[in-house]
Protein backbone atom coordinates (compact mmCIF):
# COMPACT_ATOMS: atom_id res chain seq x y z
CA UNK A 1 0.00 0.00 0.00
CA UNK A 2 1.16 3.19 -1.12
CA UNK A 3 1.54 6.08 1.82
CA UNK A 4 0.66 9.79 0.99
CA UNK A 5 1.00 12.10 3.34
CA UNK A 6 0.02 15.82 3.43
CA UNK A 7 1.15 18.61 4.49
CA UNK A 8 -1.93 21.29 5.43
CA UNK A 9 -0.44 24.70 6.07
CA UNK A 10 -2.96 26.64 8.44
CA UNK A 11 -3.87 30.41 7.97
CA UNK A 12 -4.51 32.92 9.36
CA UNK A 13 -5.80 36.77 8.47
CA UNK A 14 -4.76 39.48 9.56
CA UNK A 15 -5.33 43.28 8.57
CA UNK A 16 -6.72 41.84 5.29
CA UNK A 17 -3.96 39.95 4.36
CA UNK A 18 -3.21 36.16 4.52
CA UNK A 19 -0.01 34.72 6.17
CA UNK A 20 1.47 31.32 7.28
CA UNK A 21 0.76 31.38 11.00
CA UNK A 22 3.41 31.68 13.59
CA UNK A 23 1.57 33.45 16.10
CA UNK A 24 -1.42 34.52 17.66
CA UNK A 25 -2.41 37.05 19.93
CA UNK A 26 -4.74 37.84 22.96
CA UNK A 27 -5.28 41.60 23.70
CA UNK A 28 -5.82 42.26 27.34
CA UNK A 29 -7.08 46.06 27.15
CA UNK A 30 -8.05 47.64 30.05
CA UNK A 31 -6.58 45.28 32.61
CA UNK A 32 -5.46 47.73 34.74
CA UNK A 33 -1.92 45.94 35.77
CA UNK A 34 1.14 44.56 33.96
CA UNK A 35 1.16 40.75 33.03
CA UNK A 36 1.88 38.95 35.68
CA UNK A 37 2.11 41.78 37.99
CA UNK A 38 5.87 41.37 37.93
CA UNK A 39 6.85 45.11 37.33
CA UNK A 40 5.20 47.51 39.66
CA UNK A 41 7.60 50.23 38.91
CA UNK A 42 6.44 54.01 38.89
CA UNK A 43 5.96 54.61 34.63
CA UNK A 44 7.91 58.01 34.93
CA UNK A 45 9.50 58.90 38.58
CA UNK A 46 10.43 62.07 39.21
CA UNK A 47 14.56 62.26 38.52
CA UNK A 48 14.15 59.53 36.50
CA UNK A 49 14.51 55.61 36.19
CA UNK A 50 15.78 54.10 39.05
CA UNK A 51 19.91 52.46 38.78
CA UNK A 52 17.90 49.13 38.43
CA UNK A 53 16.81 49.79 35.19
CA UNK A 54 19.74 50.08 32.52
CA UNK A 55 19.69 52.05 29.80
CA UNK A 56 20.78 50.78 26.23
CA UNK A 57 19.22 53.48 23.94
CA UNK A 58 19.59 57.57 23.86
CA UNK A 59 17.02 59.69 21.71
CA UNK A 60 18.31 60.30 18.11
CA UNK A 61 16.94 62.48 15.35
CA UNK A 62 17.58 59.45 13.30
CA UNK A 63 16.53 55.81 13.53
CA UNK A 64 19.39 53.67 15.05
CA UNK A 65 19.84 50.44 16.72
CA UNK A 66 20.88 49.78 20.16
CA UNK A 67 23.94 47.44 20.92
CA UNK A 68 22.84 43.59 20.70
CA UNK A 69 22.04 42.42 24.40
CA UNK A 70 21.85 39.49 25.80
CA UNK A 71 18.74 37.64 27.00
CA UNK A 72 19.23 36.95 30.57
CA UNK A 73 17.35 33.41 30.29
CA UNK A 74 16.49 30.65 27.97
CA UNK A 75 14.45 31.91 25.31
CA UNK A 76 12.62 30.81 22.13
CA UNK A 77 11.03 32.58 19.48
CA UNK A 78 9.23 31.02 16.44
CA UNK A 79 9.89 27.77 18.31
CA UNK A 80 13.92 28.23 18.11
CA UNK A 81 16.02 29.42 20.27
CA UNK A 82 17.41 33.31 20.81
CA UNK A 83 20.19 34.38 22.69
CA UNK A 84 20.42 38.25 21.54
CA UNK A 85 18.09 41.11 20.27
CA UNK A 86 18.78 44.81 19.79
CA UNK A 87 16.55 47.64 19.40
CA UNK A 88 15.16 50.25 17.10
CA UNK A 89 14.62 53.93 18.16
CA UNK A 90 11.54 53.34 15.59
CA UNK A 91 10.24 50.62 18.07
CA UNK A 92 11.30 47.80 16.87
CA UNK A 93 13.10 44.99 18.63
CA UNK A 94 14.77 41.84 16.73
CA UNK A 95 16.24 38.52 16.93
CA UNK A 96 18.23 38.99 13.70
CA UNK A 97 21.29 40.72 15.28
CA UNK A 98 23.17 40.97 11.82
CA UNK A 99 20.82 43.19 9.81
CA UNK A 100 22.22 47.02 9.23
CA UNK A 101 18.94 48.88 8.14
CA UNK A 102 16.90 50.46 10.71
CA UNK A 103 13.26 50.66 10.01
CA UNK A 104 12.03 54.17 9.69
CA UNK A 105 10.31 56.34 11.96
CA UNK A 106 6.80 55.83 9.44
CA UNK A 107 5.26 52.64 9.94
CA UNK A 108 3.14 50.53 7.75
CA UNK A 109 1.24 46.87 7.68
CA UNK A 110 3.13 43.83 7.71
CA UNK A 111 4.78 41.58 6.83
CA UNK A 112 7.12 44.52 5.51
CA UNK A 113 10.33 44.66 3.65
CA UNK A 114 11.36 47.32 6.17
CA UNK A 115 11.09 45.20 9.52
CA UNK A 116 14.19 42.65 10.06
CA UNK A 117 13.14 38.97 9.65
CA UNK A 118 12.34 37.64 13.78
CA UNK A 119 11.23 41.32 14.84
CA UNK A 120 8.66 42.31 17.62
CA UNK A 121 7.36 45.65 17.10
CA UNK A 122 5.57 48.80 18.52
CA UNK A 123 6.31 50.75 15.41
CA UNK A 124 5.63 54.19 14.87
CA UNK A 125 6.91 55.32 17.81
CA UNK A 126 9.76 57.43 18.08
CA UNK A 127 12.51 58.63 20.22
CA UNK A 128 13.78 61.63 19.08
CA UNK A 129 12.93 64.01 21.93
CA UNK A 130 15.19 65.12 24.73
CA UNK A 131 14.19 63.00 27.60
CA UNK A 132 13.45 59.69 25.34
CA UNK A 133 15.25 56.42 25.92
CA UNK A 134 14.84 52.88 25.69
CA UNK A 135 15.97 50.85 29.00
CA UNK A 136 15.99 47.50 30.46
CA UNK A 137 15.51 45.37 33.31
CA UNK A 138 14.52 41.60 34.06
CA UNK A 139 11.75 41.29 36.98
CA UNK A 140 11.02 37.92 39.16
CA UNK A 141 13.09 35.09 39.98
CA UNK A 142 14.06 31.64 38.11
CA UNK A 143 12.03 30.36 36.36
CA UNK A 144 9.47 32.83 35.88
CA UNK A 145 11.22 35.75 35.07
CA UNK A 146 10.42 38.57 32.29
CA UNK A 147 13.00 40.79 30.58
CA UNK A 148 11.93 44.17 30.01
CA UNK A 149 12.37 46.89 27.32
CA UNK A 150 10.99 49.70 28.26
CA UNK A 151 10.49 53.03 25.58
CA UNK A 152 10.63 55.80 27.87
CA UNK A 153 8.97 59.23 27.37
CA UNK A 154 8.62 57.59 23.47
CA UNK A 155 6.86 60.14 20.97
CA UNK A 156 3.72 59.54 19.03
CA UNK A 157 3.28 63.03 18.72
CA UNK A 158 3.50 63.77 21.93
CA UNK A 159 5.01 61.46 24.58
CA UNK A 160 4.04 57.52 24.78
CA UNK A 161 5.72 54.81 26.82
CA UNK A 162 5.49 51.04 25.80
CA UNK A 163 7.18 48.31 26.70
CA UNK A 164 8.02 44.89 25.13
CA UNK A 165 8.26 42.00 27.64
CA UNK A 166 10.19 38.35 26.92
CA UNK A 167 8.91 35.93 29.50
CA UNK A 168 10.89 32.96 30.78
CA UNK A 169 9.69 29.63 30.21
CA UNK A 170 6.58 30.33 28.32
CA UNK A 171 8.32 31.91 25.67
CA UNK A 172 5.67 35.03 25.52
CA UNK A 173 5.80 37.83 24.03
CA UNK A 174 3.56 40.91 25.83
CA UNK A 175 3.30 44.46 24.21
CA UNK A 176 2.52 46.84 27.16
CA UNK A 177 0.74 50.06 26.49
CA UNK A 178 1.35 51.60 29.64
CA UNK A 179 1.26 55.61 29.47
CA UNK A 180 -0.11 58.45 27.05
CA UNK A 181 -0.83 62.34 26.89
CA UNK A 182 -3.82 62.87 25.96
CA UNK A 183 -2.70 64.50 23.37
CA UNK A 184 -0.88 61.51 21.74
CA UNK A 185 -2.21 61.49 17.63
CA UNK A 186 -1.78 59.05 15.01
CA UNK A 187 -1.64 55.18 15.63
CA UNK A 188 1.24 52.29 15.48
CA UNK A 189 2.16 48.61 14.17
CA UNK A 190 1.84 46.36 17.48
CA UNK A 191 2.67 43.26 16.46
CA UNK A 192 5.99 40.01 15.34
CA UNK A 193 7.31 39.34 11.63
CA UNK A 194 8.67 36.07 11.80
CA UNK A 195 9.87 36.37 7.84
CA UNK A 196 8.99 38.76 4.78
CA UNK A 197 5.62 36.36 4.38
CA UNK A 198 4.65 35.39 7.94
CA UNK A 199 3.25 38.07 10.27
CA UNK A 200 0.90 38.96 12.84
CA UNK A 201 -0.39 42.37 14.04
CA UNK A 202 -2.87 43.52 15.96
CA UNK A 203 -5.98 44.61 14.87
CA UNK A 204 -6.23 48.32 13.80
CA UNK A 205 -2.87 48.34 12.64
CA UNK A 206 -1.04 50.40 11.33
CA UNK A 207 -3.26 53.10 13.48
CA UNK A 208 -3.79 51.35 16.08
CA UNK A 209 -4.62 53.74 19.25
CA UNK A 210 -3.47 53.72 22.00
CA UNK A 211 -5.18 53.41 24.88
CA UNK A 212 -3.58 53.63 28.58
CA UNK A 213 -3.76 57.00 30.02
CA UNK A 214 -1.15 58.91 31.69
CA UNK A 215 -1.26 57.40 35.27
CA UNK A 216 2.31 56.32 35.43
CA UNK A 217 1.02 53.33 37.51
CA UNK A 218 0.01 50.39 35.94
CA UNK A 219 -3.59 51.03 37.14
CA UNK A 220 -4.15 51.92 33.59
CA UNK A 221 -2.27 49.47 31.49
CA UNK A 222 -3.19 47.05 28.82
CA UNK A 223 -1.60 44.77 27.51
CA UNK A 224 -1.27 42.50 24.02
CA UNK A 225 0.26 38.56 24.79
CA UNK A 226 1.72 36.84 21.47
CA UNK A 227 1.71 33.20 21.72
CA UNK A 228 3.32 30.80 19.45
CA UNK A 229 1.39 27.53 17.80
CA UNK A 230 -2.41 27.61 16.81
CA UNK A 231 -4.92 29.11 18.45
CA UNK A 232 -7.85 27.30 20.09
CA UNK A 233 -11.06 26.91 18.73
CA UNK A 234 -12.92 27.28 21.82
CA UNK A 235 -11.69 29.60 24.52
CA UNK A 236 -13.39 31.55 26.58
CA UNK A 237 -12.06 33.26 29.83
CA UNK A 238 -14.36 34.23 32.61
CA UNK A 239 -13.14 38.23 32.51
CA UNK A 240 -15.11 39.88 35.40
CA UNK A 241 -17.79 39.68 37.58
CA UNK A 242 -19.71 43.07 37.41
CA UNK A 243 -22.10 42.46 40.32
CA UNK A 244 -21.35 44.91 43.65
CA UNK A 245 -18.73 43.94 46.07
CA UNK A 246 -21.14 45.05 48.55
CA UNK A 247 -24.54 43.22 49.28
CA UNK A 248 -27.17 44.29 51.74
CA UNK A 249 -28.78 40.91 53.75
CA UNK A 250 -32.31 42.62 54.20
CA UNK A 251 -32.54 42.65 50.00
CA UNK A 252 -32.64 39.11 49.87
CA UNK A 253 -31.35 37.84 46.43
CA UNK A 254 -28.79 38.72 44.50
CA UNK A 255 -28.27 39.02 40.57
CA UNK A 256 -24.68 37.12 39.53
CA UNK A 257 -23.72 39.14 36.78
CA UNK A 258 -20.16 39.49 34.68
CA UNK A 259 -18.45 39.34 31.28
CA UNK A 260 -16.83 36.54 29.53
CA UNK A 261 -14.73 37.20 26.59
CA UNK A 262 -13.83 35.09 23.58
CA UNK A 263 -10.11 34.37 22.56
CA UNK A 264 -11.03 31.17 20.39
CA UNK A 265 -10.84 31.35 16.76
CA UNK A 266 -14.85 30.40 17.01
CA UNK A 267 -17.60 32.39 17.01
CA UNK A 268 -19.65 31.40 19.88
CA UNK A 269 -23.44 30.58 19.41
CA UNK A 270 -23.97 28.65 22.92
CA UNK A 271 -22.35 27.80 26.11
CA UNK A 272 -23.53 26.55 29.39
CA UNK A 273 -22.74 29.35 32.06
CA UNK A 274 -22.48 28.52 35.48
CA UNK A 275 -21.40 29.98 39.08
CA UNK A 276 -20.89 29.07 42.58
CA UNK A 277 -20.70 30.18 46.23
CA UNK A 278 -18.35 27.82 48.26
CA UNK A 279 -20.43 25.29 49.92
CA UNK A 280 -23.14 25.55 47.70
CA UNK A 281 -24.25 23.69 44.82
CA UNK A 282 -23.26 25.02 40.80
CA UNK A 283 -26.26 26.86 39.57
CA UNK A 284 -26.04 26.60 35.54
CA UNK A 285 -28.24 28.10 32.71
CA UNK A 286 -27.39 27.15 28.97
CA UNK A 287 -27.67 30.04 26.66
CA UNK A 288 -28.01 29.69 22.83
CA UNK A 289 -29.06 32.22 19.64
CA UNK A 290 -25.42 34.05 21.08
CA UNK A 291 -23.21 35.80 18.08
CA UNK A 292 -19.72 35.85 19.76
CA UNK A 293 -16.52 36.67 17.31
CA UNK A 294 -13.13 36.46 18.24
CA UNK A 295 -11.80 38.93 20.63
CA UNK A 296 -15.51 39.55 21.47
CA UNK A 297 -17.10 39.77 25.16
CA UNK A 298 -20.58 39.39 26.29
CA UNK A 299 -22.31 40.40 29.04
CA UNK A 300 -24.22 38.29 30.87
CA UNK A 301 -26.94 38.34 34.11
CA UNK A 302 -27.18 34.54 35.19
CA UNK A 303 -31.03 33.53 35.48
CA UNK A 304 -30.56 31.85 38.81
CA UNK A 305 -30.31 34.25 41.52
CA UNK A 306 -28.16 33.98 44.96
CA UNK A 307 -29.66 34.43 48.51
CA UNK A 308 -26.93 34.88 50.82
CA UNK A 309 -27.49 32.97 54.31
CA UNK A 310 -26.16 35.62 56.93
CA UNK A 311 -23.36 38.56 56.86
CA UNK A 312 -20.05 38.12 55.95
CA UNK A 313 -17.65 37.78 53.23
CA UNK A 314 -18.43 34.94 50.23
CA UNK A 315 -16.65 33.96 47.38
CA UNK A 316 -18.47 33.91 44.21
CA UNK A 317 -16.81 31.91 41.21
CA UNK A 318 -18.27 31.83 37.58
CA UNK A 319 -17.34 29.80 34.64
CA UNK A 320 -18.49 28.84 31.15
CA UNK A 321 -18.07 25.34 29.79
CA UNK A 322 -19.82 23.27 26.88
CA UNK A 323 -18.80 25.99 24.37
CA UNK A 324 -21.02 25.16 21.01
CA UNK A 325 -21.68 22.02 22.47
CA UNK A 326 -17.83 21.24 22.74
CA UNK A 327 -15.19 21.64 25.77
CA UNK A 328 -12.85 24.36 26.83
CA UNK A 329 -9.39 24.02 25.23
CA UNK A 330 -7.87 26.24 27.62
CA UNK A 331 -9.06 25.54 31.01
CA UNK A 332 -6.23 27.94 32.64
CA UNK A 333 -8.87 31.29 31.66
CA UNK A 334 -12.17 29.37 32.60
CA UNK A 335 -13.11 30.75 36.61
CA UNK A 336 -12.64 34.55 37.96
CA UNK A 337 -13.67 34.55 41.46
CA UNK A 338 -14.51 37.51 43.33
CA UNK A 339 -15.10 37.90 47.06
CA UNK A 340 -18.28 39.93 48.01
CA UNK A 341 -19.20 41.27 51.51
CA UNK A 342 -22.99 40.60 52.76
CA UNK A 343 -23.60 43.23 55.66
CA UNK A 344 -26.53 44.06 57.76
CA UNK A 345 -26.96 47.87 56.50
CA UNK A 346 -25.18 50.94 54.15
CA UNK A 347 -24.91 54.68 54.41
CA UNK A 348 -24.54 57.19 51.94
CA UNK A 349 -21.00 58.58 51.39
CA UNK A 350 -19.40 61.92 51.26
CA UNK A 351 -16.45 62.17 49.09
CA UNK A 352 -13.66 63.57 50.25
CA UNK A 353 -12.40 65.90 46.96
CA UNK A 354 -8.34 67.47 47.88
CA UNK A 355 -7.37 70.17 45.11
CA UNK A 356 -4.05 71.11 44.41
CA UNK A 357 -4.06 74.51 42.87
CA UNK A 358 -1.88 77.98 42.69
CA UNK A 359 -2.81 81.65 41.38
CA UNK A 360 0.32 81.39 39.68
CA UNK A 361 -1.25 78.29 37.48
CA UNK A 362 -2.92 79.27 34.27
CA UNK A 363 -4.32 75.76 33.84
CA UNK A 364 -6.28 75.61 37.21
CA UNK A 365 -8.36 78.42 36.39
CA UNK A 366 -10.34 76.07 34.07
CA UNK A 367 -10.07 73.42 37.05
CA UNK A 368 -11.65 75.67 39.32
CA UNK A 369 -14.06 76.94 36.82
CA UNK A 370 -15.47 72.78 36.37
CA UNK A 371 -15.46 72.12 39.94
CA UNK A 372 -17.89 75.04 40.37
CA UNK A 373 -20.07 73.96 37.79
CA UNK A 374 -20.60 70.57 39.29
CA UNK A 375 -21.09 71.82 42.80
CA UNK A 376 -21.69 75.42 43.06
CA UNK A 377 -20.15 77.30 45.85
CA UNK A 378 -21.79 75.39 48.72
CA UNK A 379 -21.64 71.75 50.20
CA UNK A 380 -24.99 71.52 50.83
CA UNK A 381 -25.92 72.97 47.40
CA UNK A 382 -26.64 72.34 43.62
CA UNK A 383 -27.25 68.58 42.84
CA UNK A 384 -24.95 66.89 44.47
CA UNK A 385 -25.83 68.70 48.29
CA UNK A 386 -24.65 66.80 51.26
CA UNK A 387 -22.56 64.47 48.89
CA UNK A 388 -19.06 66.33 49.08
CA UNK A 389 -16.66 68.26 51.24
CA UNK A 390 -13.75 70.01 49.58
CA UNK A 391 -10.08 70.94 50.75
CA UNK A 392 -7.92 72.90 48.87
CA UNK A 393 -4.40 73.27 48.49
CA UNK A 394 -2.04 76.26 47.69
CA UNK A 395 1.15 75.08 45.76
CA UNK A 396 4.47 77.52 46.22
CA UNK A 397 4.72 76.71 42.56
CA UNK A 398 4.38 77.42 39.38
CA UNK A 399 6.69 80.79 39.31
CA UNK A 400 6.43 82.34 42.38
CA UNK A 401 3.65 80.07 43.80
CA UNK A 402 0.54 81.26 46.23
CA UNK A 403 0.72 83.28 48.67
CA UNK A 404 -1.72 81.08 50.81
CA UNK A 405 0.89 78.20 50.36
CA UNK A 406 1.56 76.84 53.66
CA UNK A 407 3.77 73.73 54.63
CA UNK A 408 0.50 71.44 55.67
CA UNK A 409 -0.17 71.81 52.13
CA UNK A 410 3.55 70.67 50.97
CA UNK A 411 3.54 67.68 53.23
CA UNK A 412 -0.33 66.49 51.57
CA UNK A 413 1.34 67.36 48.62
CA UNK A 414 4.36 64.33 48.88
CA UNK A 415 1.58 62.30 50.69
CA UNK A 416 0.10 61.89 46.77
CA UNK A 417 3.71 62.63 45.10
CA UNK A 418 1.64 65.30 43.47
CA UNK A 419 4.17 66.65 40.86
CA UNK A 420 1.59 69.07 38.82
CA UNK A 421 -0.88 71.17 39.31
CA UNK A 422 -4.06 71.60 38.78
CA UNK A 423 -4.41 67.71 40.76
CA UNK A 424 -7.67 66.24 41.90
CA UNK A 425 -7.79 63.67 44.19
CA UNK A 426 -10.95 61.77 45.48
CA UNK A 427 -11.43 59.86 48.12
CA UNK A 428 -7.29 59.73 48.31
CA UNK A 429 -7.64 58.14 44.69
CA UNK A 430 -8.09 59.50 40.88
CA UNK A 431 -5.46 62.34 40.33
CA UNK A 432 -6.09 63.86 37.57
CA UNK A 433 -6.91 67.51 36.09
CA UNK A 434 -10.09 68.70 37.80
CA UNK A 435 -11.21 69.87 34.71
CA UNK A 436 -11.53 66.59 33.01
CA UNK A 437 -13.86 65.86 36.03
CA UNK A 438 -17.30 64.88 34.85
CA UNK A 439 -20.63 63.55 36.47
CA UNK A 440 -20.21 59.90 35.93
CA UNK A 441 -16.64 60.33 37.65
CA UNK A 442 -18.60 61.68 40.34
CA UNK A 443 -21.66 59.34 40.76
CA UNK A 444 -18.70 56.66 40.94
CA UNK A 445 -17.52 57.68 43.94
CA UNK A 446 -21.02 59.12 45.71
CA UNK A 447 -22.70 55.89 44.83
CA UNK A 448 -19.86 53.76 46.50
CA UNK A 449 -21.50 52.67 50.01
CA UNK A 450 -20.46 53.71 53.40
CA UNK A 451 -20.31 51.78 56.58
CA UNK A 452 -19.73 54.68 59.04
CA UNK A 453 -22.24 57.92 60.50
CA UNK A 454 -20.27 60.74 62.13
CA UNK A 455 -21.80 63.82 63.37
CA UNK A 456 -19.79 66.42 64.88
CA UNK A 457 -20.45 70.09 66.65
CA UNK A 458 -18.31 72.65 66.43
CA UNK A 459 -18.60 76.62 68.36
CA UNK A 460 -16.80 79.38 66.60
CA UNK A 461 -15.77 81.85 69.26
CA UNK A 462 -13.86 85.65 68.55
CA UNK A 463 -16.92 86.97 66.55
């Protein structure tokens, strides 16, 4: 008997185009951390990166390439092993040491004859200002470690900082979109060439967005993970459970509510969707007529509703399993769990809002102006009466600074590491421009329960 054998060559699209697959790609936008919450490091510290980062990569008018460095681990790409990359001032990083031409500052789809074969990319960034620099540092501890390359203070019209991430022993490649002025333009090229035919990019390239803000925390980050092989038909990853952390016993039972998100290559048309209290039995409804795509979340409210027993803290869990009538391929996604607290009664909350402000600042005139219009000139006033109480502080800067600066003010000042003015902070959290402030921002934090009732007196004497 004669043997044939056959060679099928999957595909993949991407941008319109076809390519040999290589890679694949999850976005994580909007996570709010780093991937695996290695590198906590503050985005853009005042004086600069700290002497643990190193720095490979000064600003250039021109596109040039970093030194080669070393990969401090064991590391494959494409399935085969690299020991060295360097890095473009254009944003792109490669395996393929050797090559001379830098890509340009002007990016485009790929695959491209302008990106290096083996080359990760956030092109279309550019570091040609004063303060911008590309530096390095490996977080964690054998064998989960992840070596990063940070662009620092990056342009994309105006400043941008992204980071590429090589992860030990899983071989992954993350794209971090971790700060942005708001008024960054334009959009970039997030994505690996493996050859001149063989590419993947992220959707919306070449103008892609992005879409972190500037907190230089990760509180804001997102994230893109490139993994090597196929991807699954059927994944789905339980992303969040939307239902309050805070339950009242008297009002009995509860809605389980959340998103799940698709990262097969399926669209979704049914799944069976369950959840579960610990200790209690799995409550499961199976859901059909559903259009989910790639990439795609949906947003469900389970039919089945959960009565707490008493007070007290409970662990809810939710999951989705026979996914068009066929198992999850990654199980690792499946279950998010969140923890919510069952007490015995609320109060309404009064936001605490601290503004950091100066005469001397041209800016915090319009601050001012907006927090006025939201509240008027009176706590227990306008719309949101008996909802707020406001401090404000007098900064000795810009110029000259205010003459109402005092050194209580300073010292609340580096409690925050306030570094600008005008800065809002609520409820010790938020700081931003008060004049990006907006009603939803505020029902956010009024609508967020309380637990405690003060009342206080006070006598005003000399008058």
């Amino acid at each position: 008997m004669k043997k044939i054998t056959f060679l099928f060559t999957v595909l993949i699209l991407v941008n319109g185009l076809v390519f040999g697959q290589a890679y694949y790609y999850i976005p994580h936008v909007g996570a709010g951390q780093n991937p695996g919450g290695l590198n906590t490091d503050d985005e853009d510290p005042t004086g600069g990166l700290s002497a643990t980062w190193t720095d490979i990569l000064a600003s250039s008018a021109t596109p040039q390439w970093s030194t080669n460095q070393t990969i401090p681990f064991s590391f494959n790409f494409n399935g085969s092993a690299v020991t060295e990359y360097k890095v473009s001032n254009s944003g792109v990083l490669t395996f393929s040491t050797s090559v001379t031409a830098v890509p340009g500052f002007t990016n485009d789809y790929i695959p491209s004859s302008s990106i290096p074969d083996q080359s990760v990319m956030v092109w279309g960034i550019q570091g040609t200002g004063t303060n911008d620099g590309i530096a390095t540092k490996t977080f964690g501890t054998p064998p989960n470690r992840q070596h990063w390359i940070f662009f620092a203070s990056y342009t994309l019209y105006d400043y941008t900082y992204w980071s590429i991430v090589l992860e030990e022993g899983t071989d992954r490649i993350y794209i971090v979109d971790q700060r942005n002025s708001p008024a960054v333009t334009g959009g970039v090229t997030v994505g690996v060439q493996v050859d001149g035919a063989t590419a993947t990019s992220v959707l919306g390239s070449p103008q892609l967005a992005p879409l972190a803000g500037n907190d230089n925390t990760p509180a804001d980050n997102g994230y893109y993970e490139f993994i090597f092989g196929i991807q699954s038909s059927y994944d789905l990853e339980g992303t969040s459970i939307t239902m309050d952390d805070i339950a009242v016993y008297s009002e009995g039972a509860q809605t389980v509510t959340g998103t799940v998100t698709n990262f097969g290559s399926t669209t979704i048309t049914s799944l069976d969707l369950n959840w579960q209290v610990l200790g209690t039995s799995i409550a499961t409804e199976t859901i059909t007529g559903l259009n989910i795509p790639s990439y795609n979340s949906y947003a469900f409210s389970h039919s089945d509703q959960w009565t707490p027993i008493a007070t007290g803290t409970y662990d809810v869990s939710v999951w989705a399993s026979n996914i068009n009538g066929n198992p999850d391929e990654n199980t690792s996604n499946d279950t998010i769990t969140k923890a919510v607290s069952v007490v015995s009664a609320v109060t309404d909350r009064m936001a605490l809002y601290e503004v950091f402000t100066s005469s001397t600042c041209g800016p915090c005139v319009a601050g001012n102006a907006n927090l006025e219009s939201l509240f008027g000139d009176e706590p227990e006033g306008g719309i949101y009466g008996g909802t707020w109480a406001m401090v404000k502080y007098q900064m000795n800067w810009p110029g000259s600074g205010d003459p109402y600066y005092t050194t209580e003010g300073n010292t609340r000042k580096n409690f925050y590491g306030v570094s600008g003015v005008p800065n809002l902070e609520i409820d010790g959290l938020w700081g931003q421009n008060p004049s990006t402030l907006g009603s939803a921002t505020v029902h956010d934090f009024k609508d967020n329960p309380s637990f405690v009732e003060l009342t206080s007196d006070y006598t005003i004497n000399g008058q």
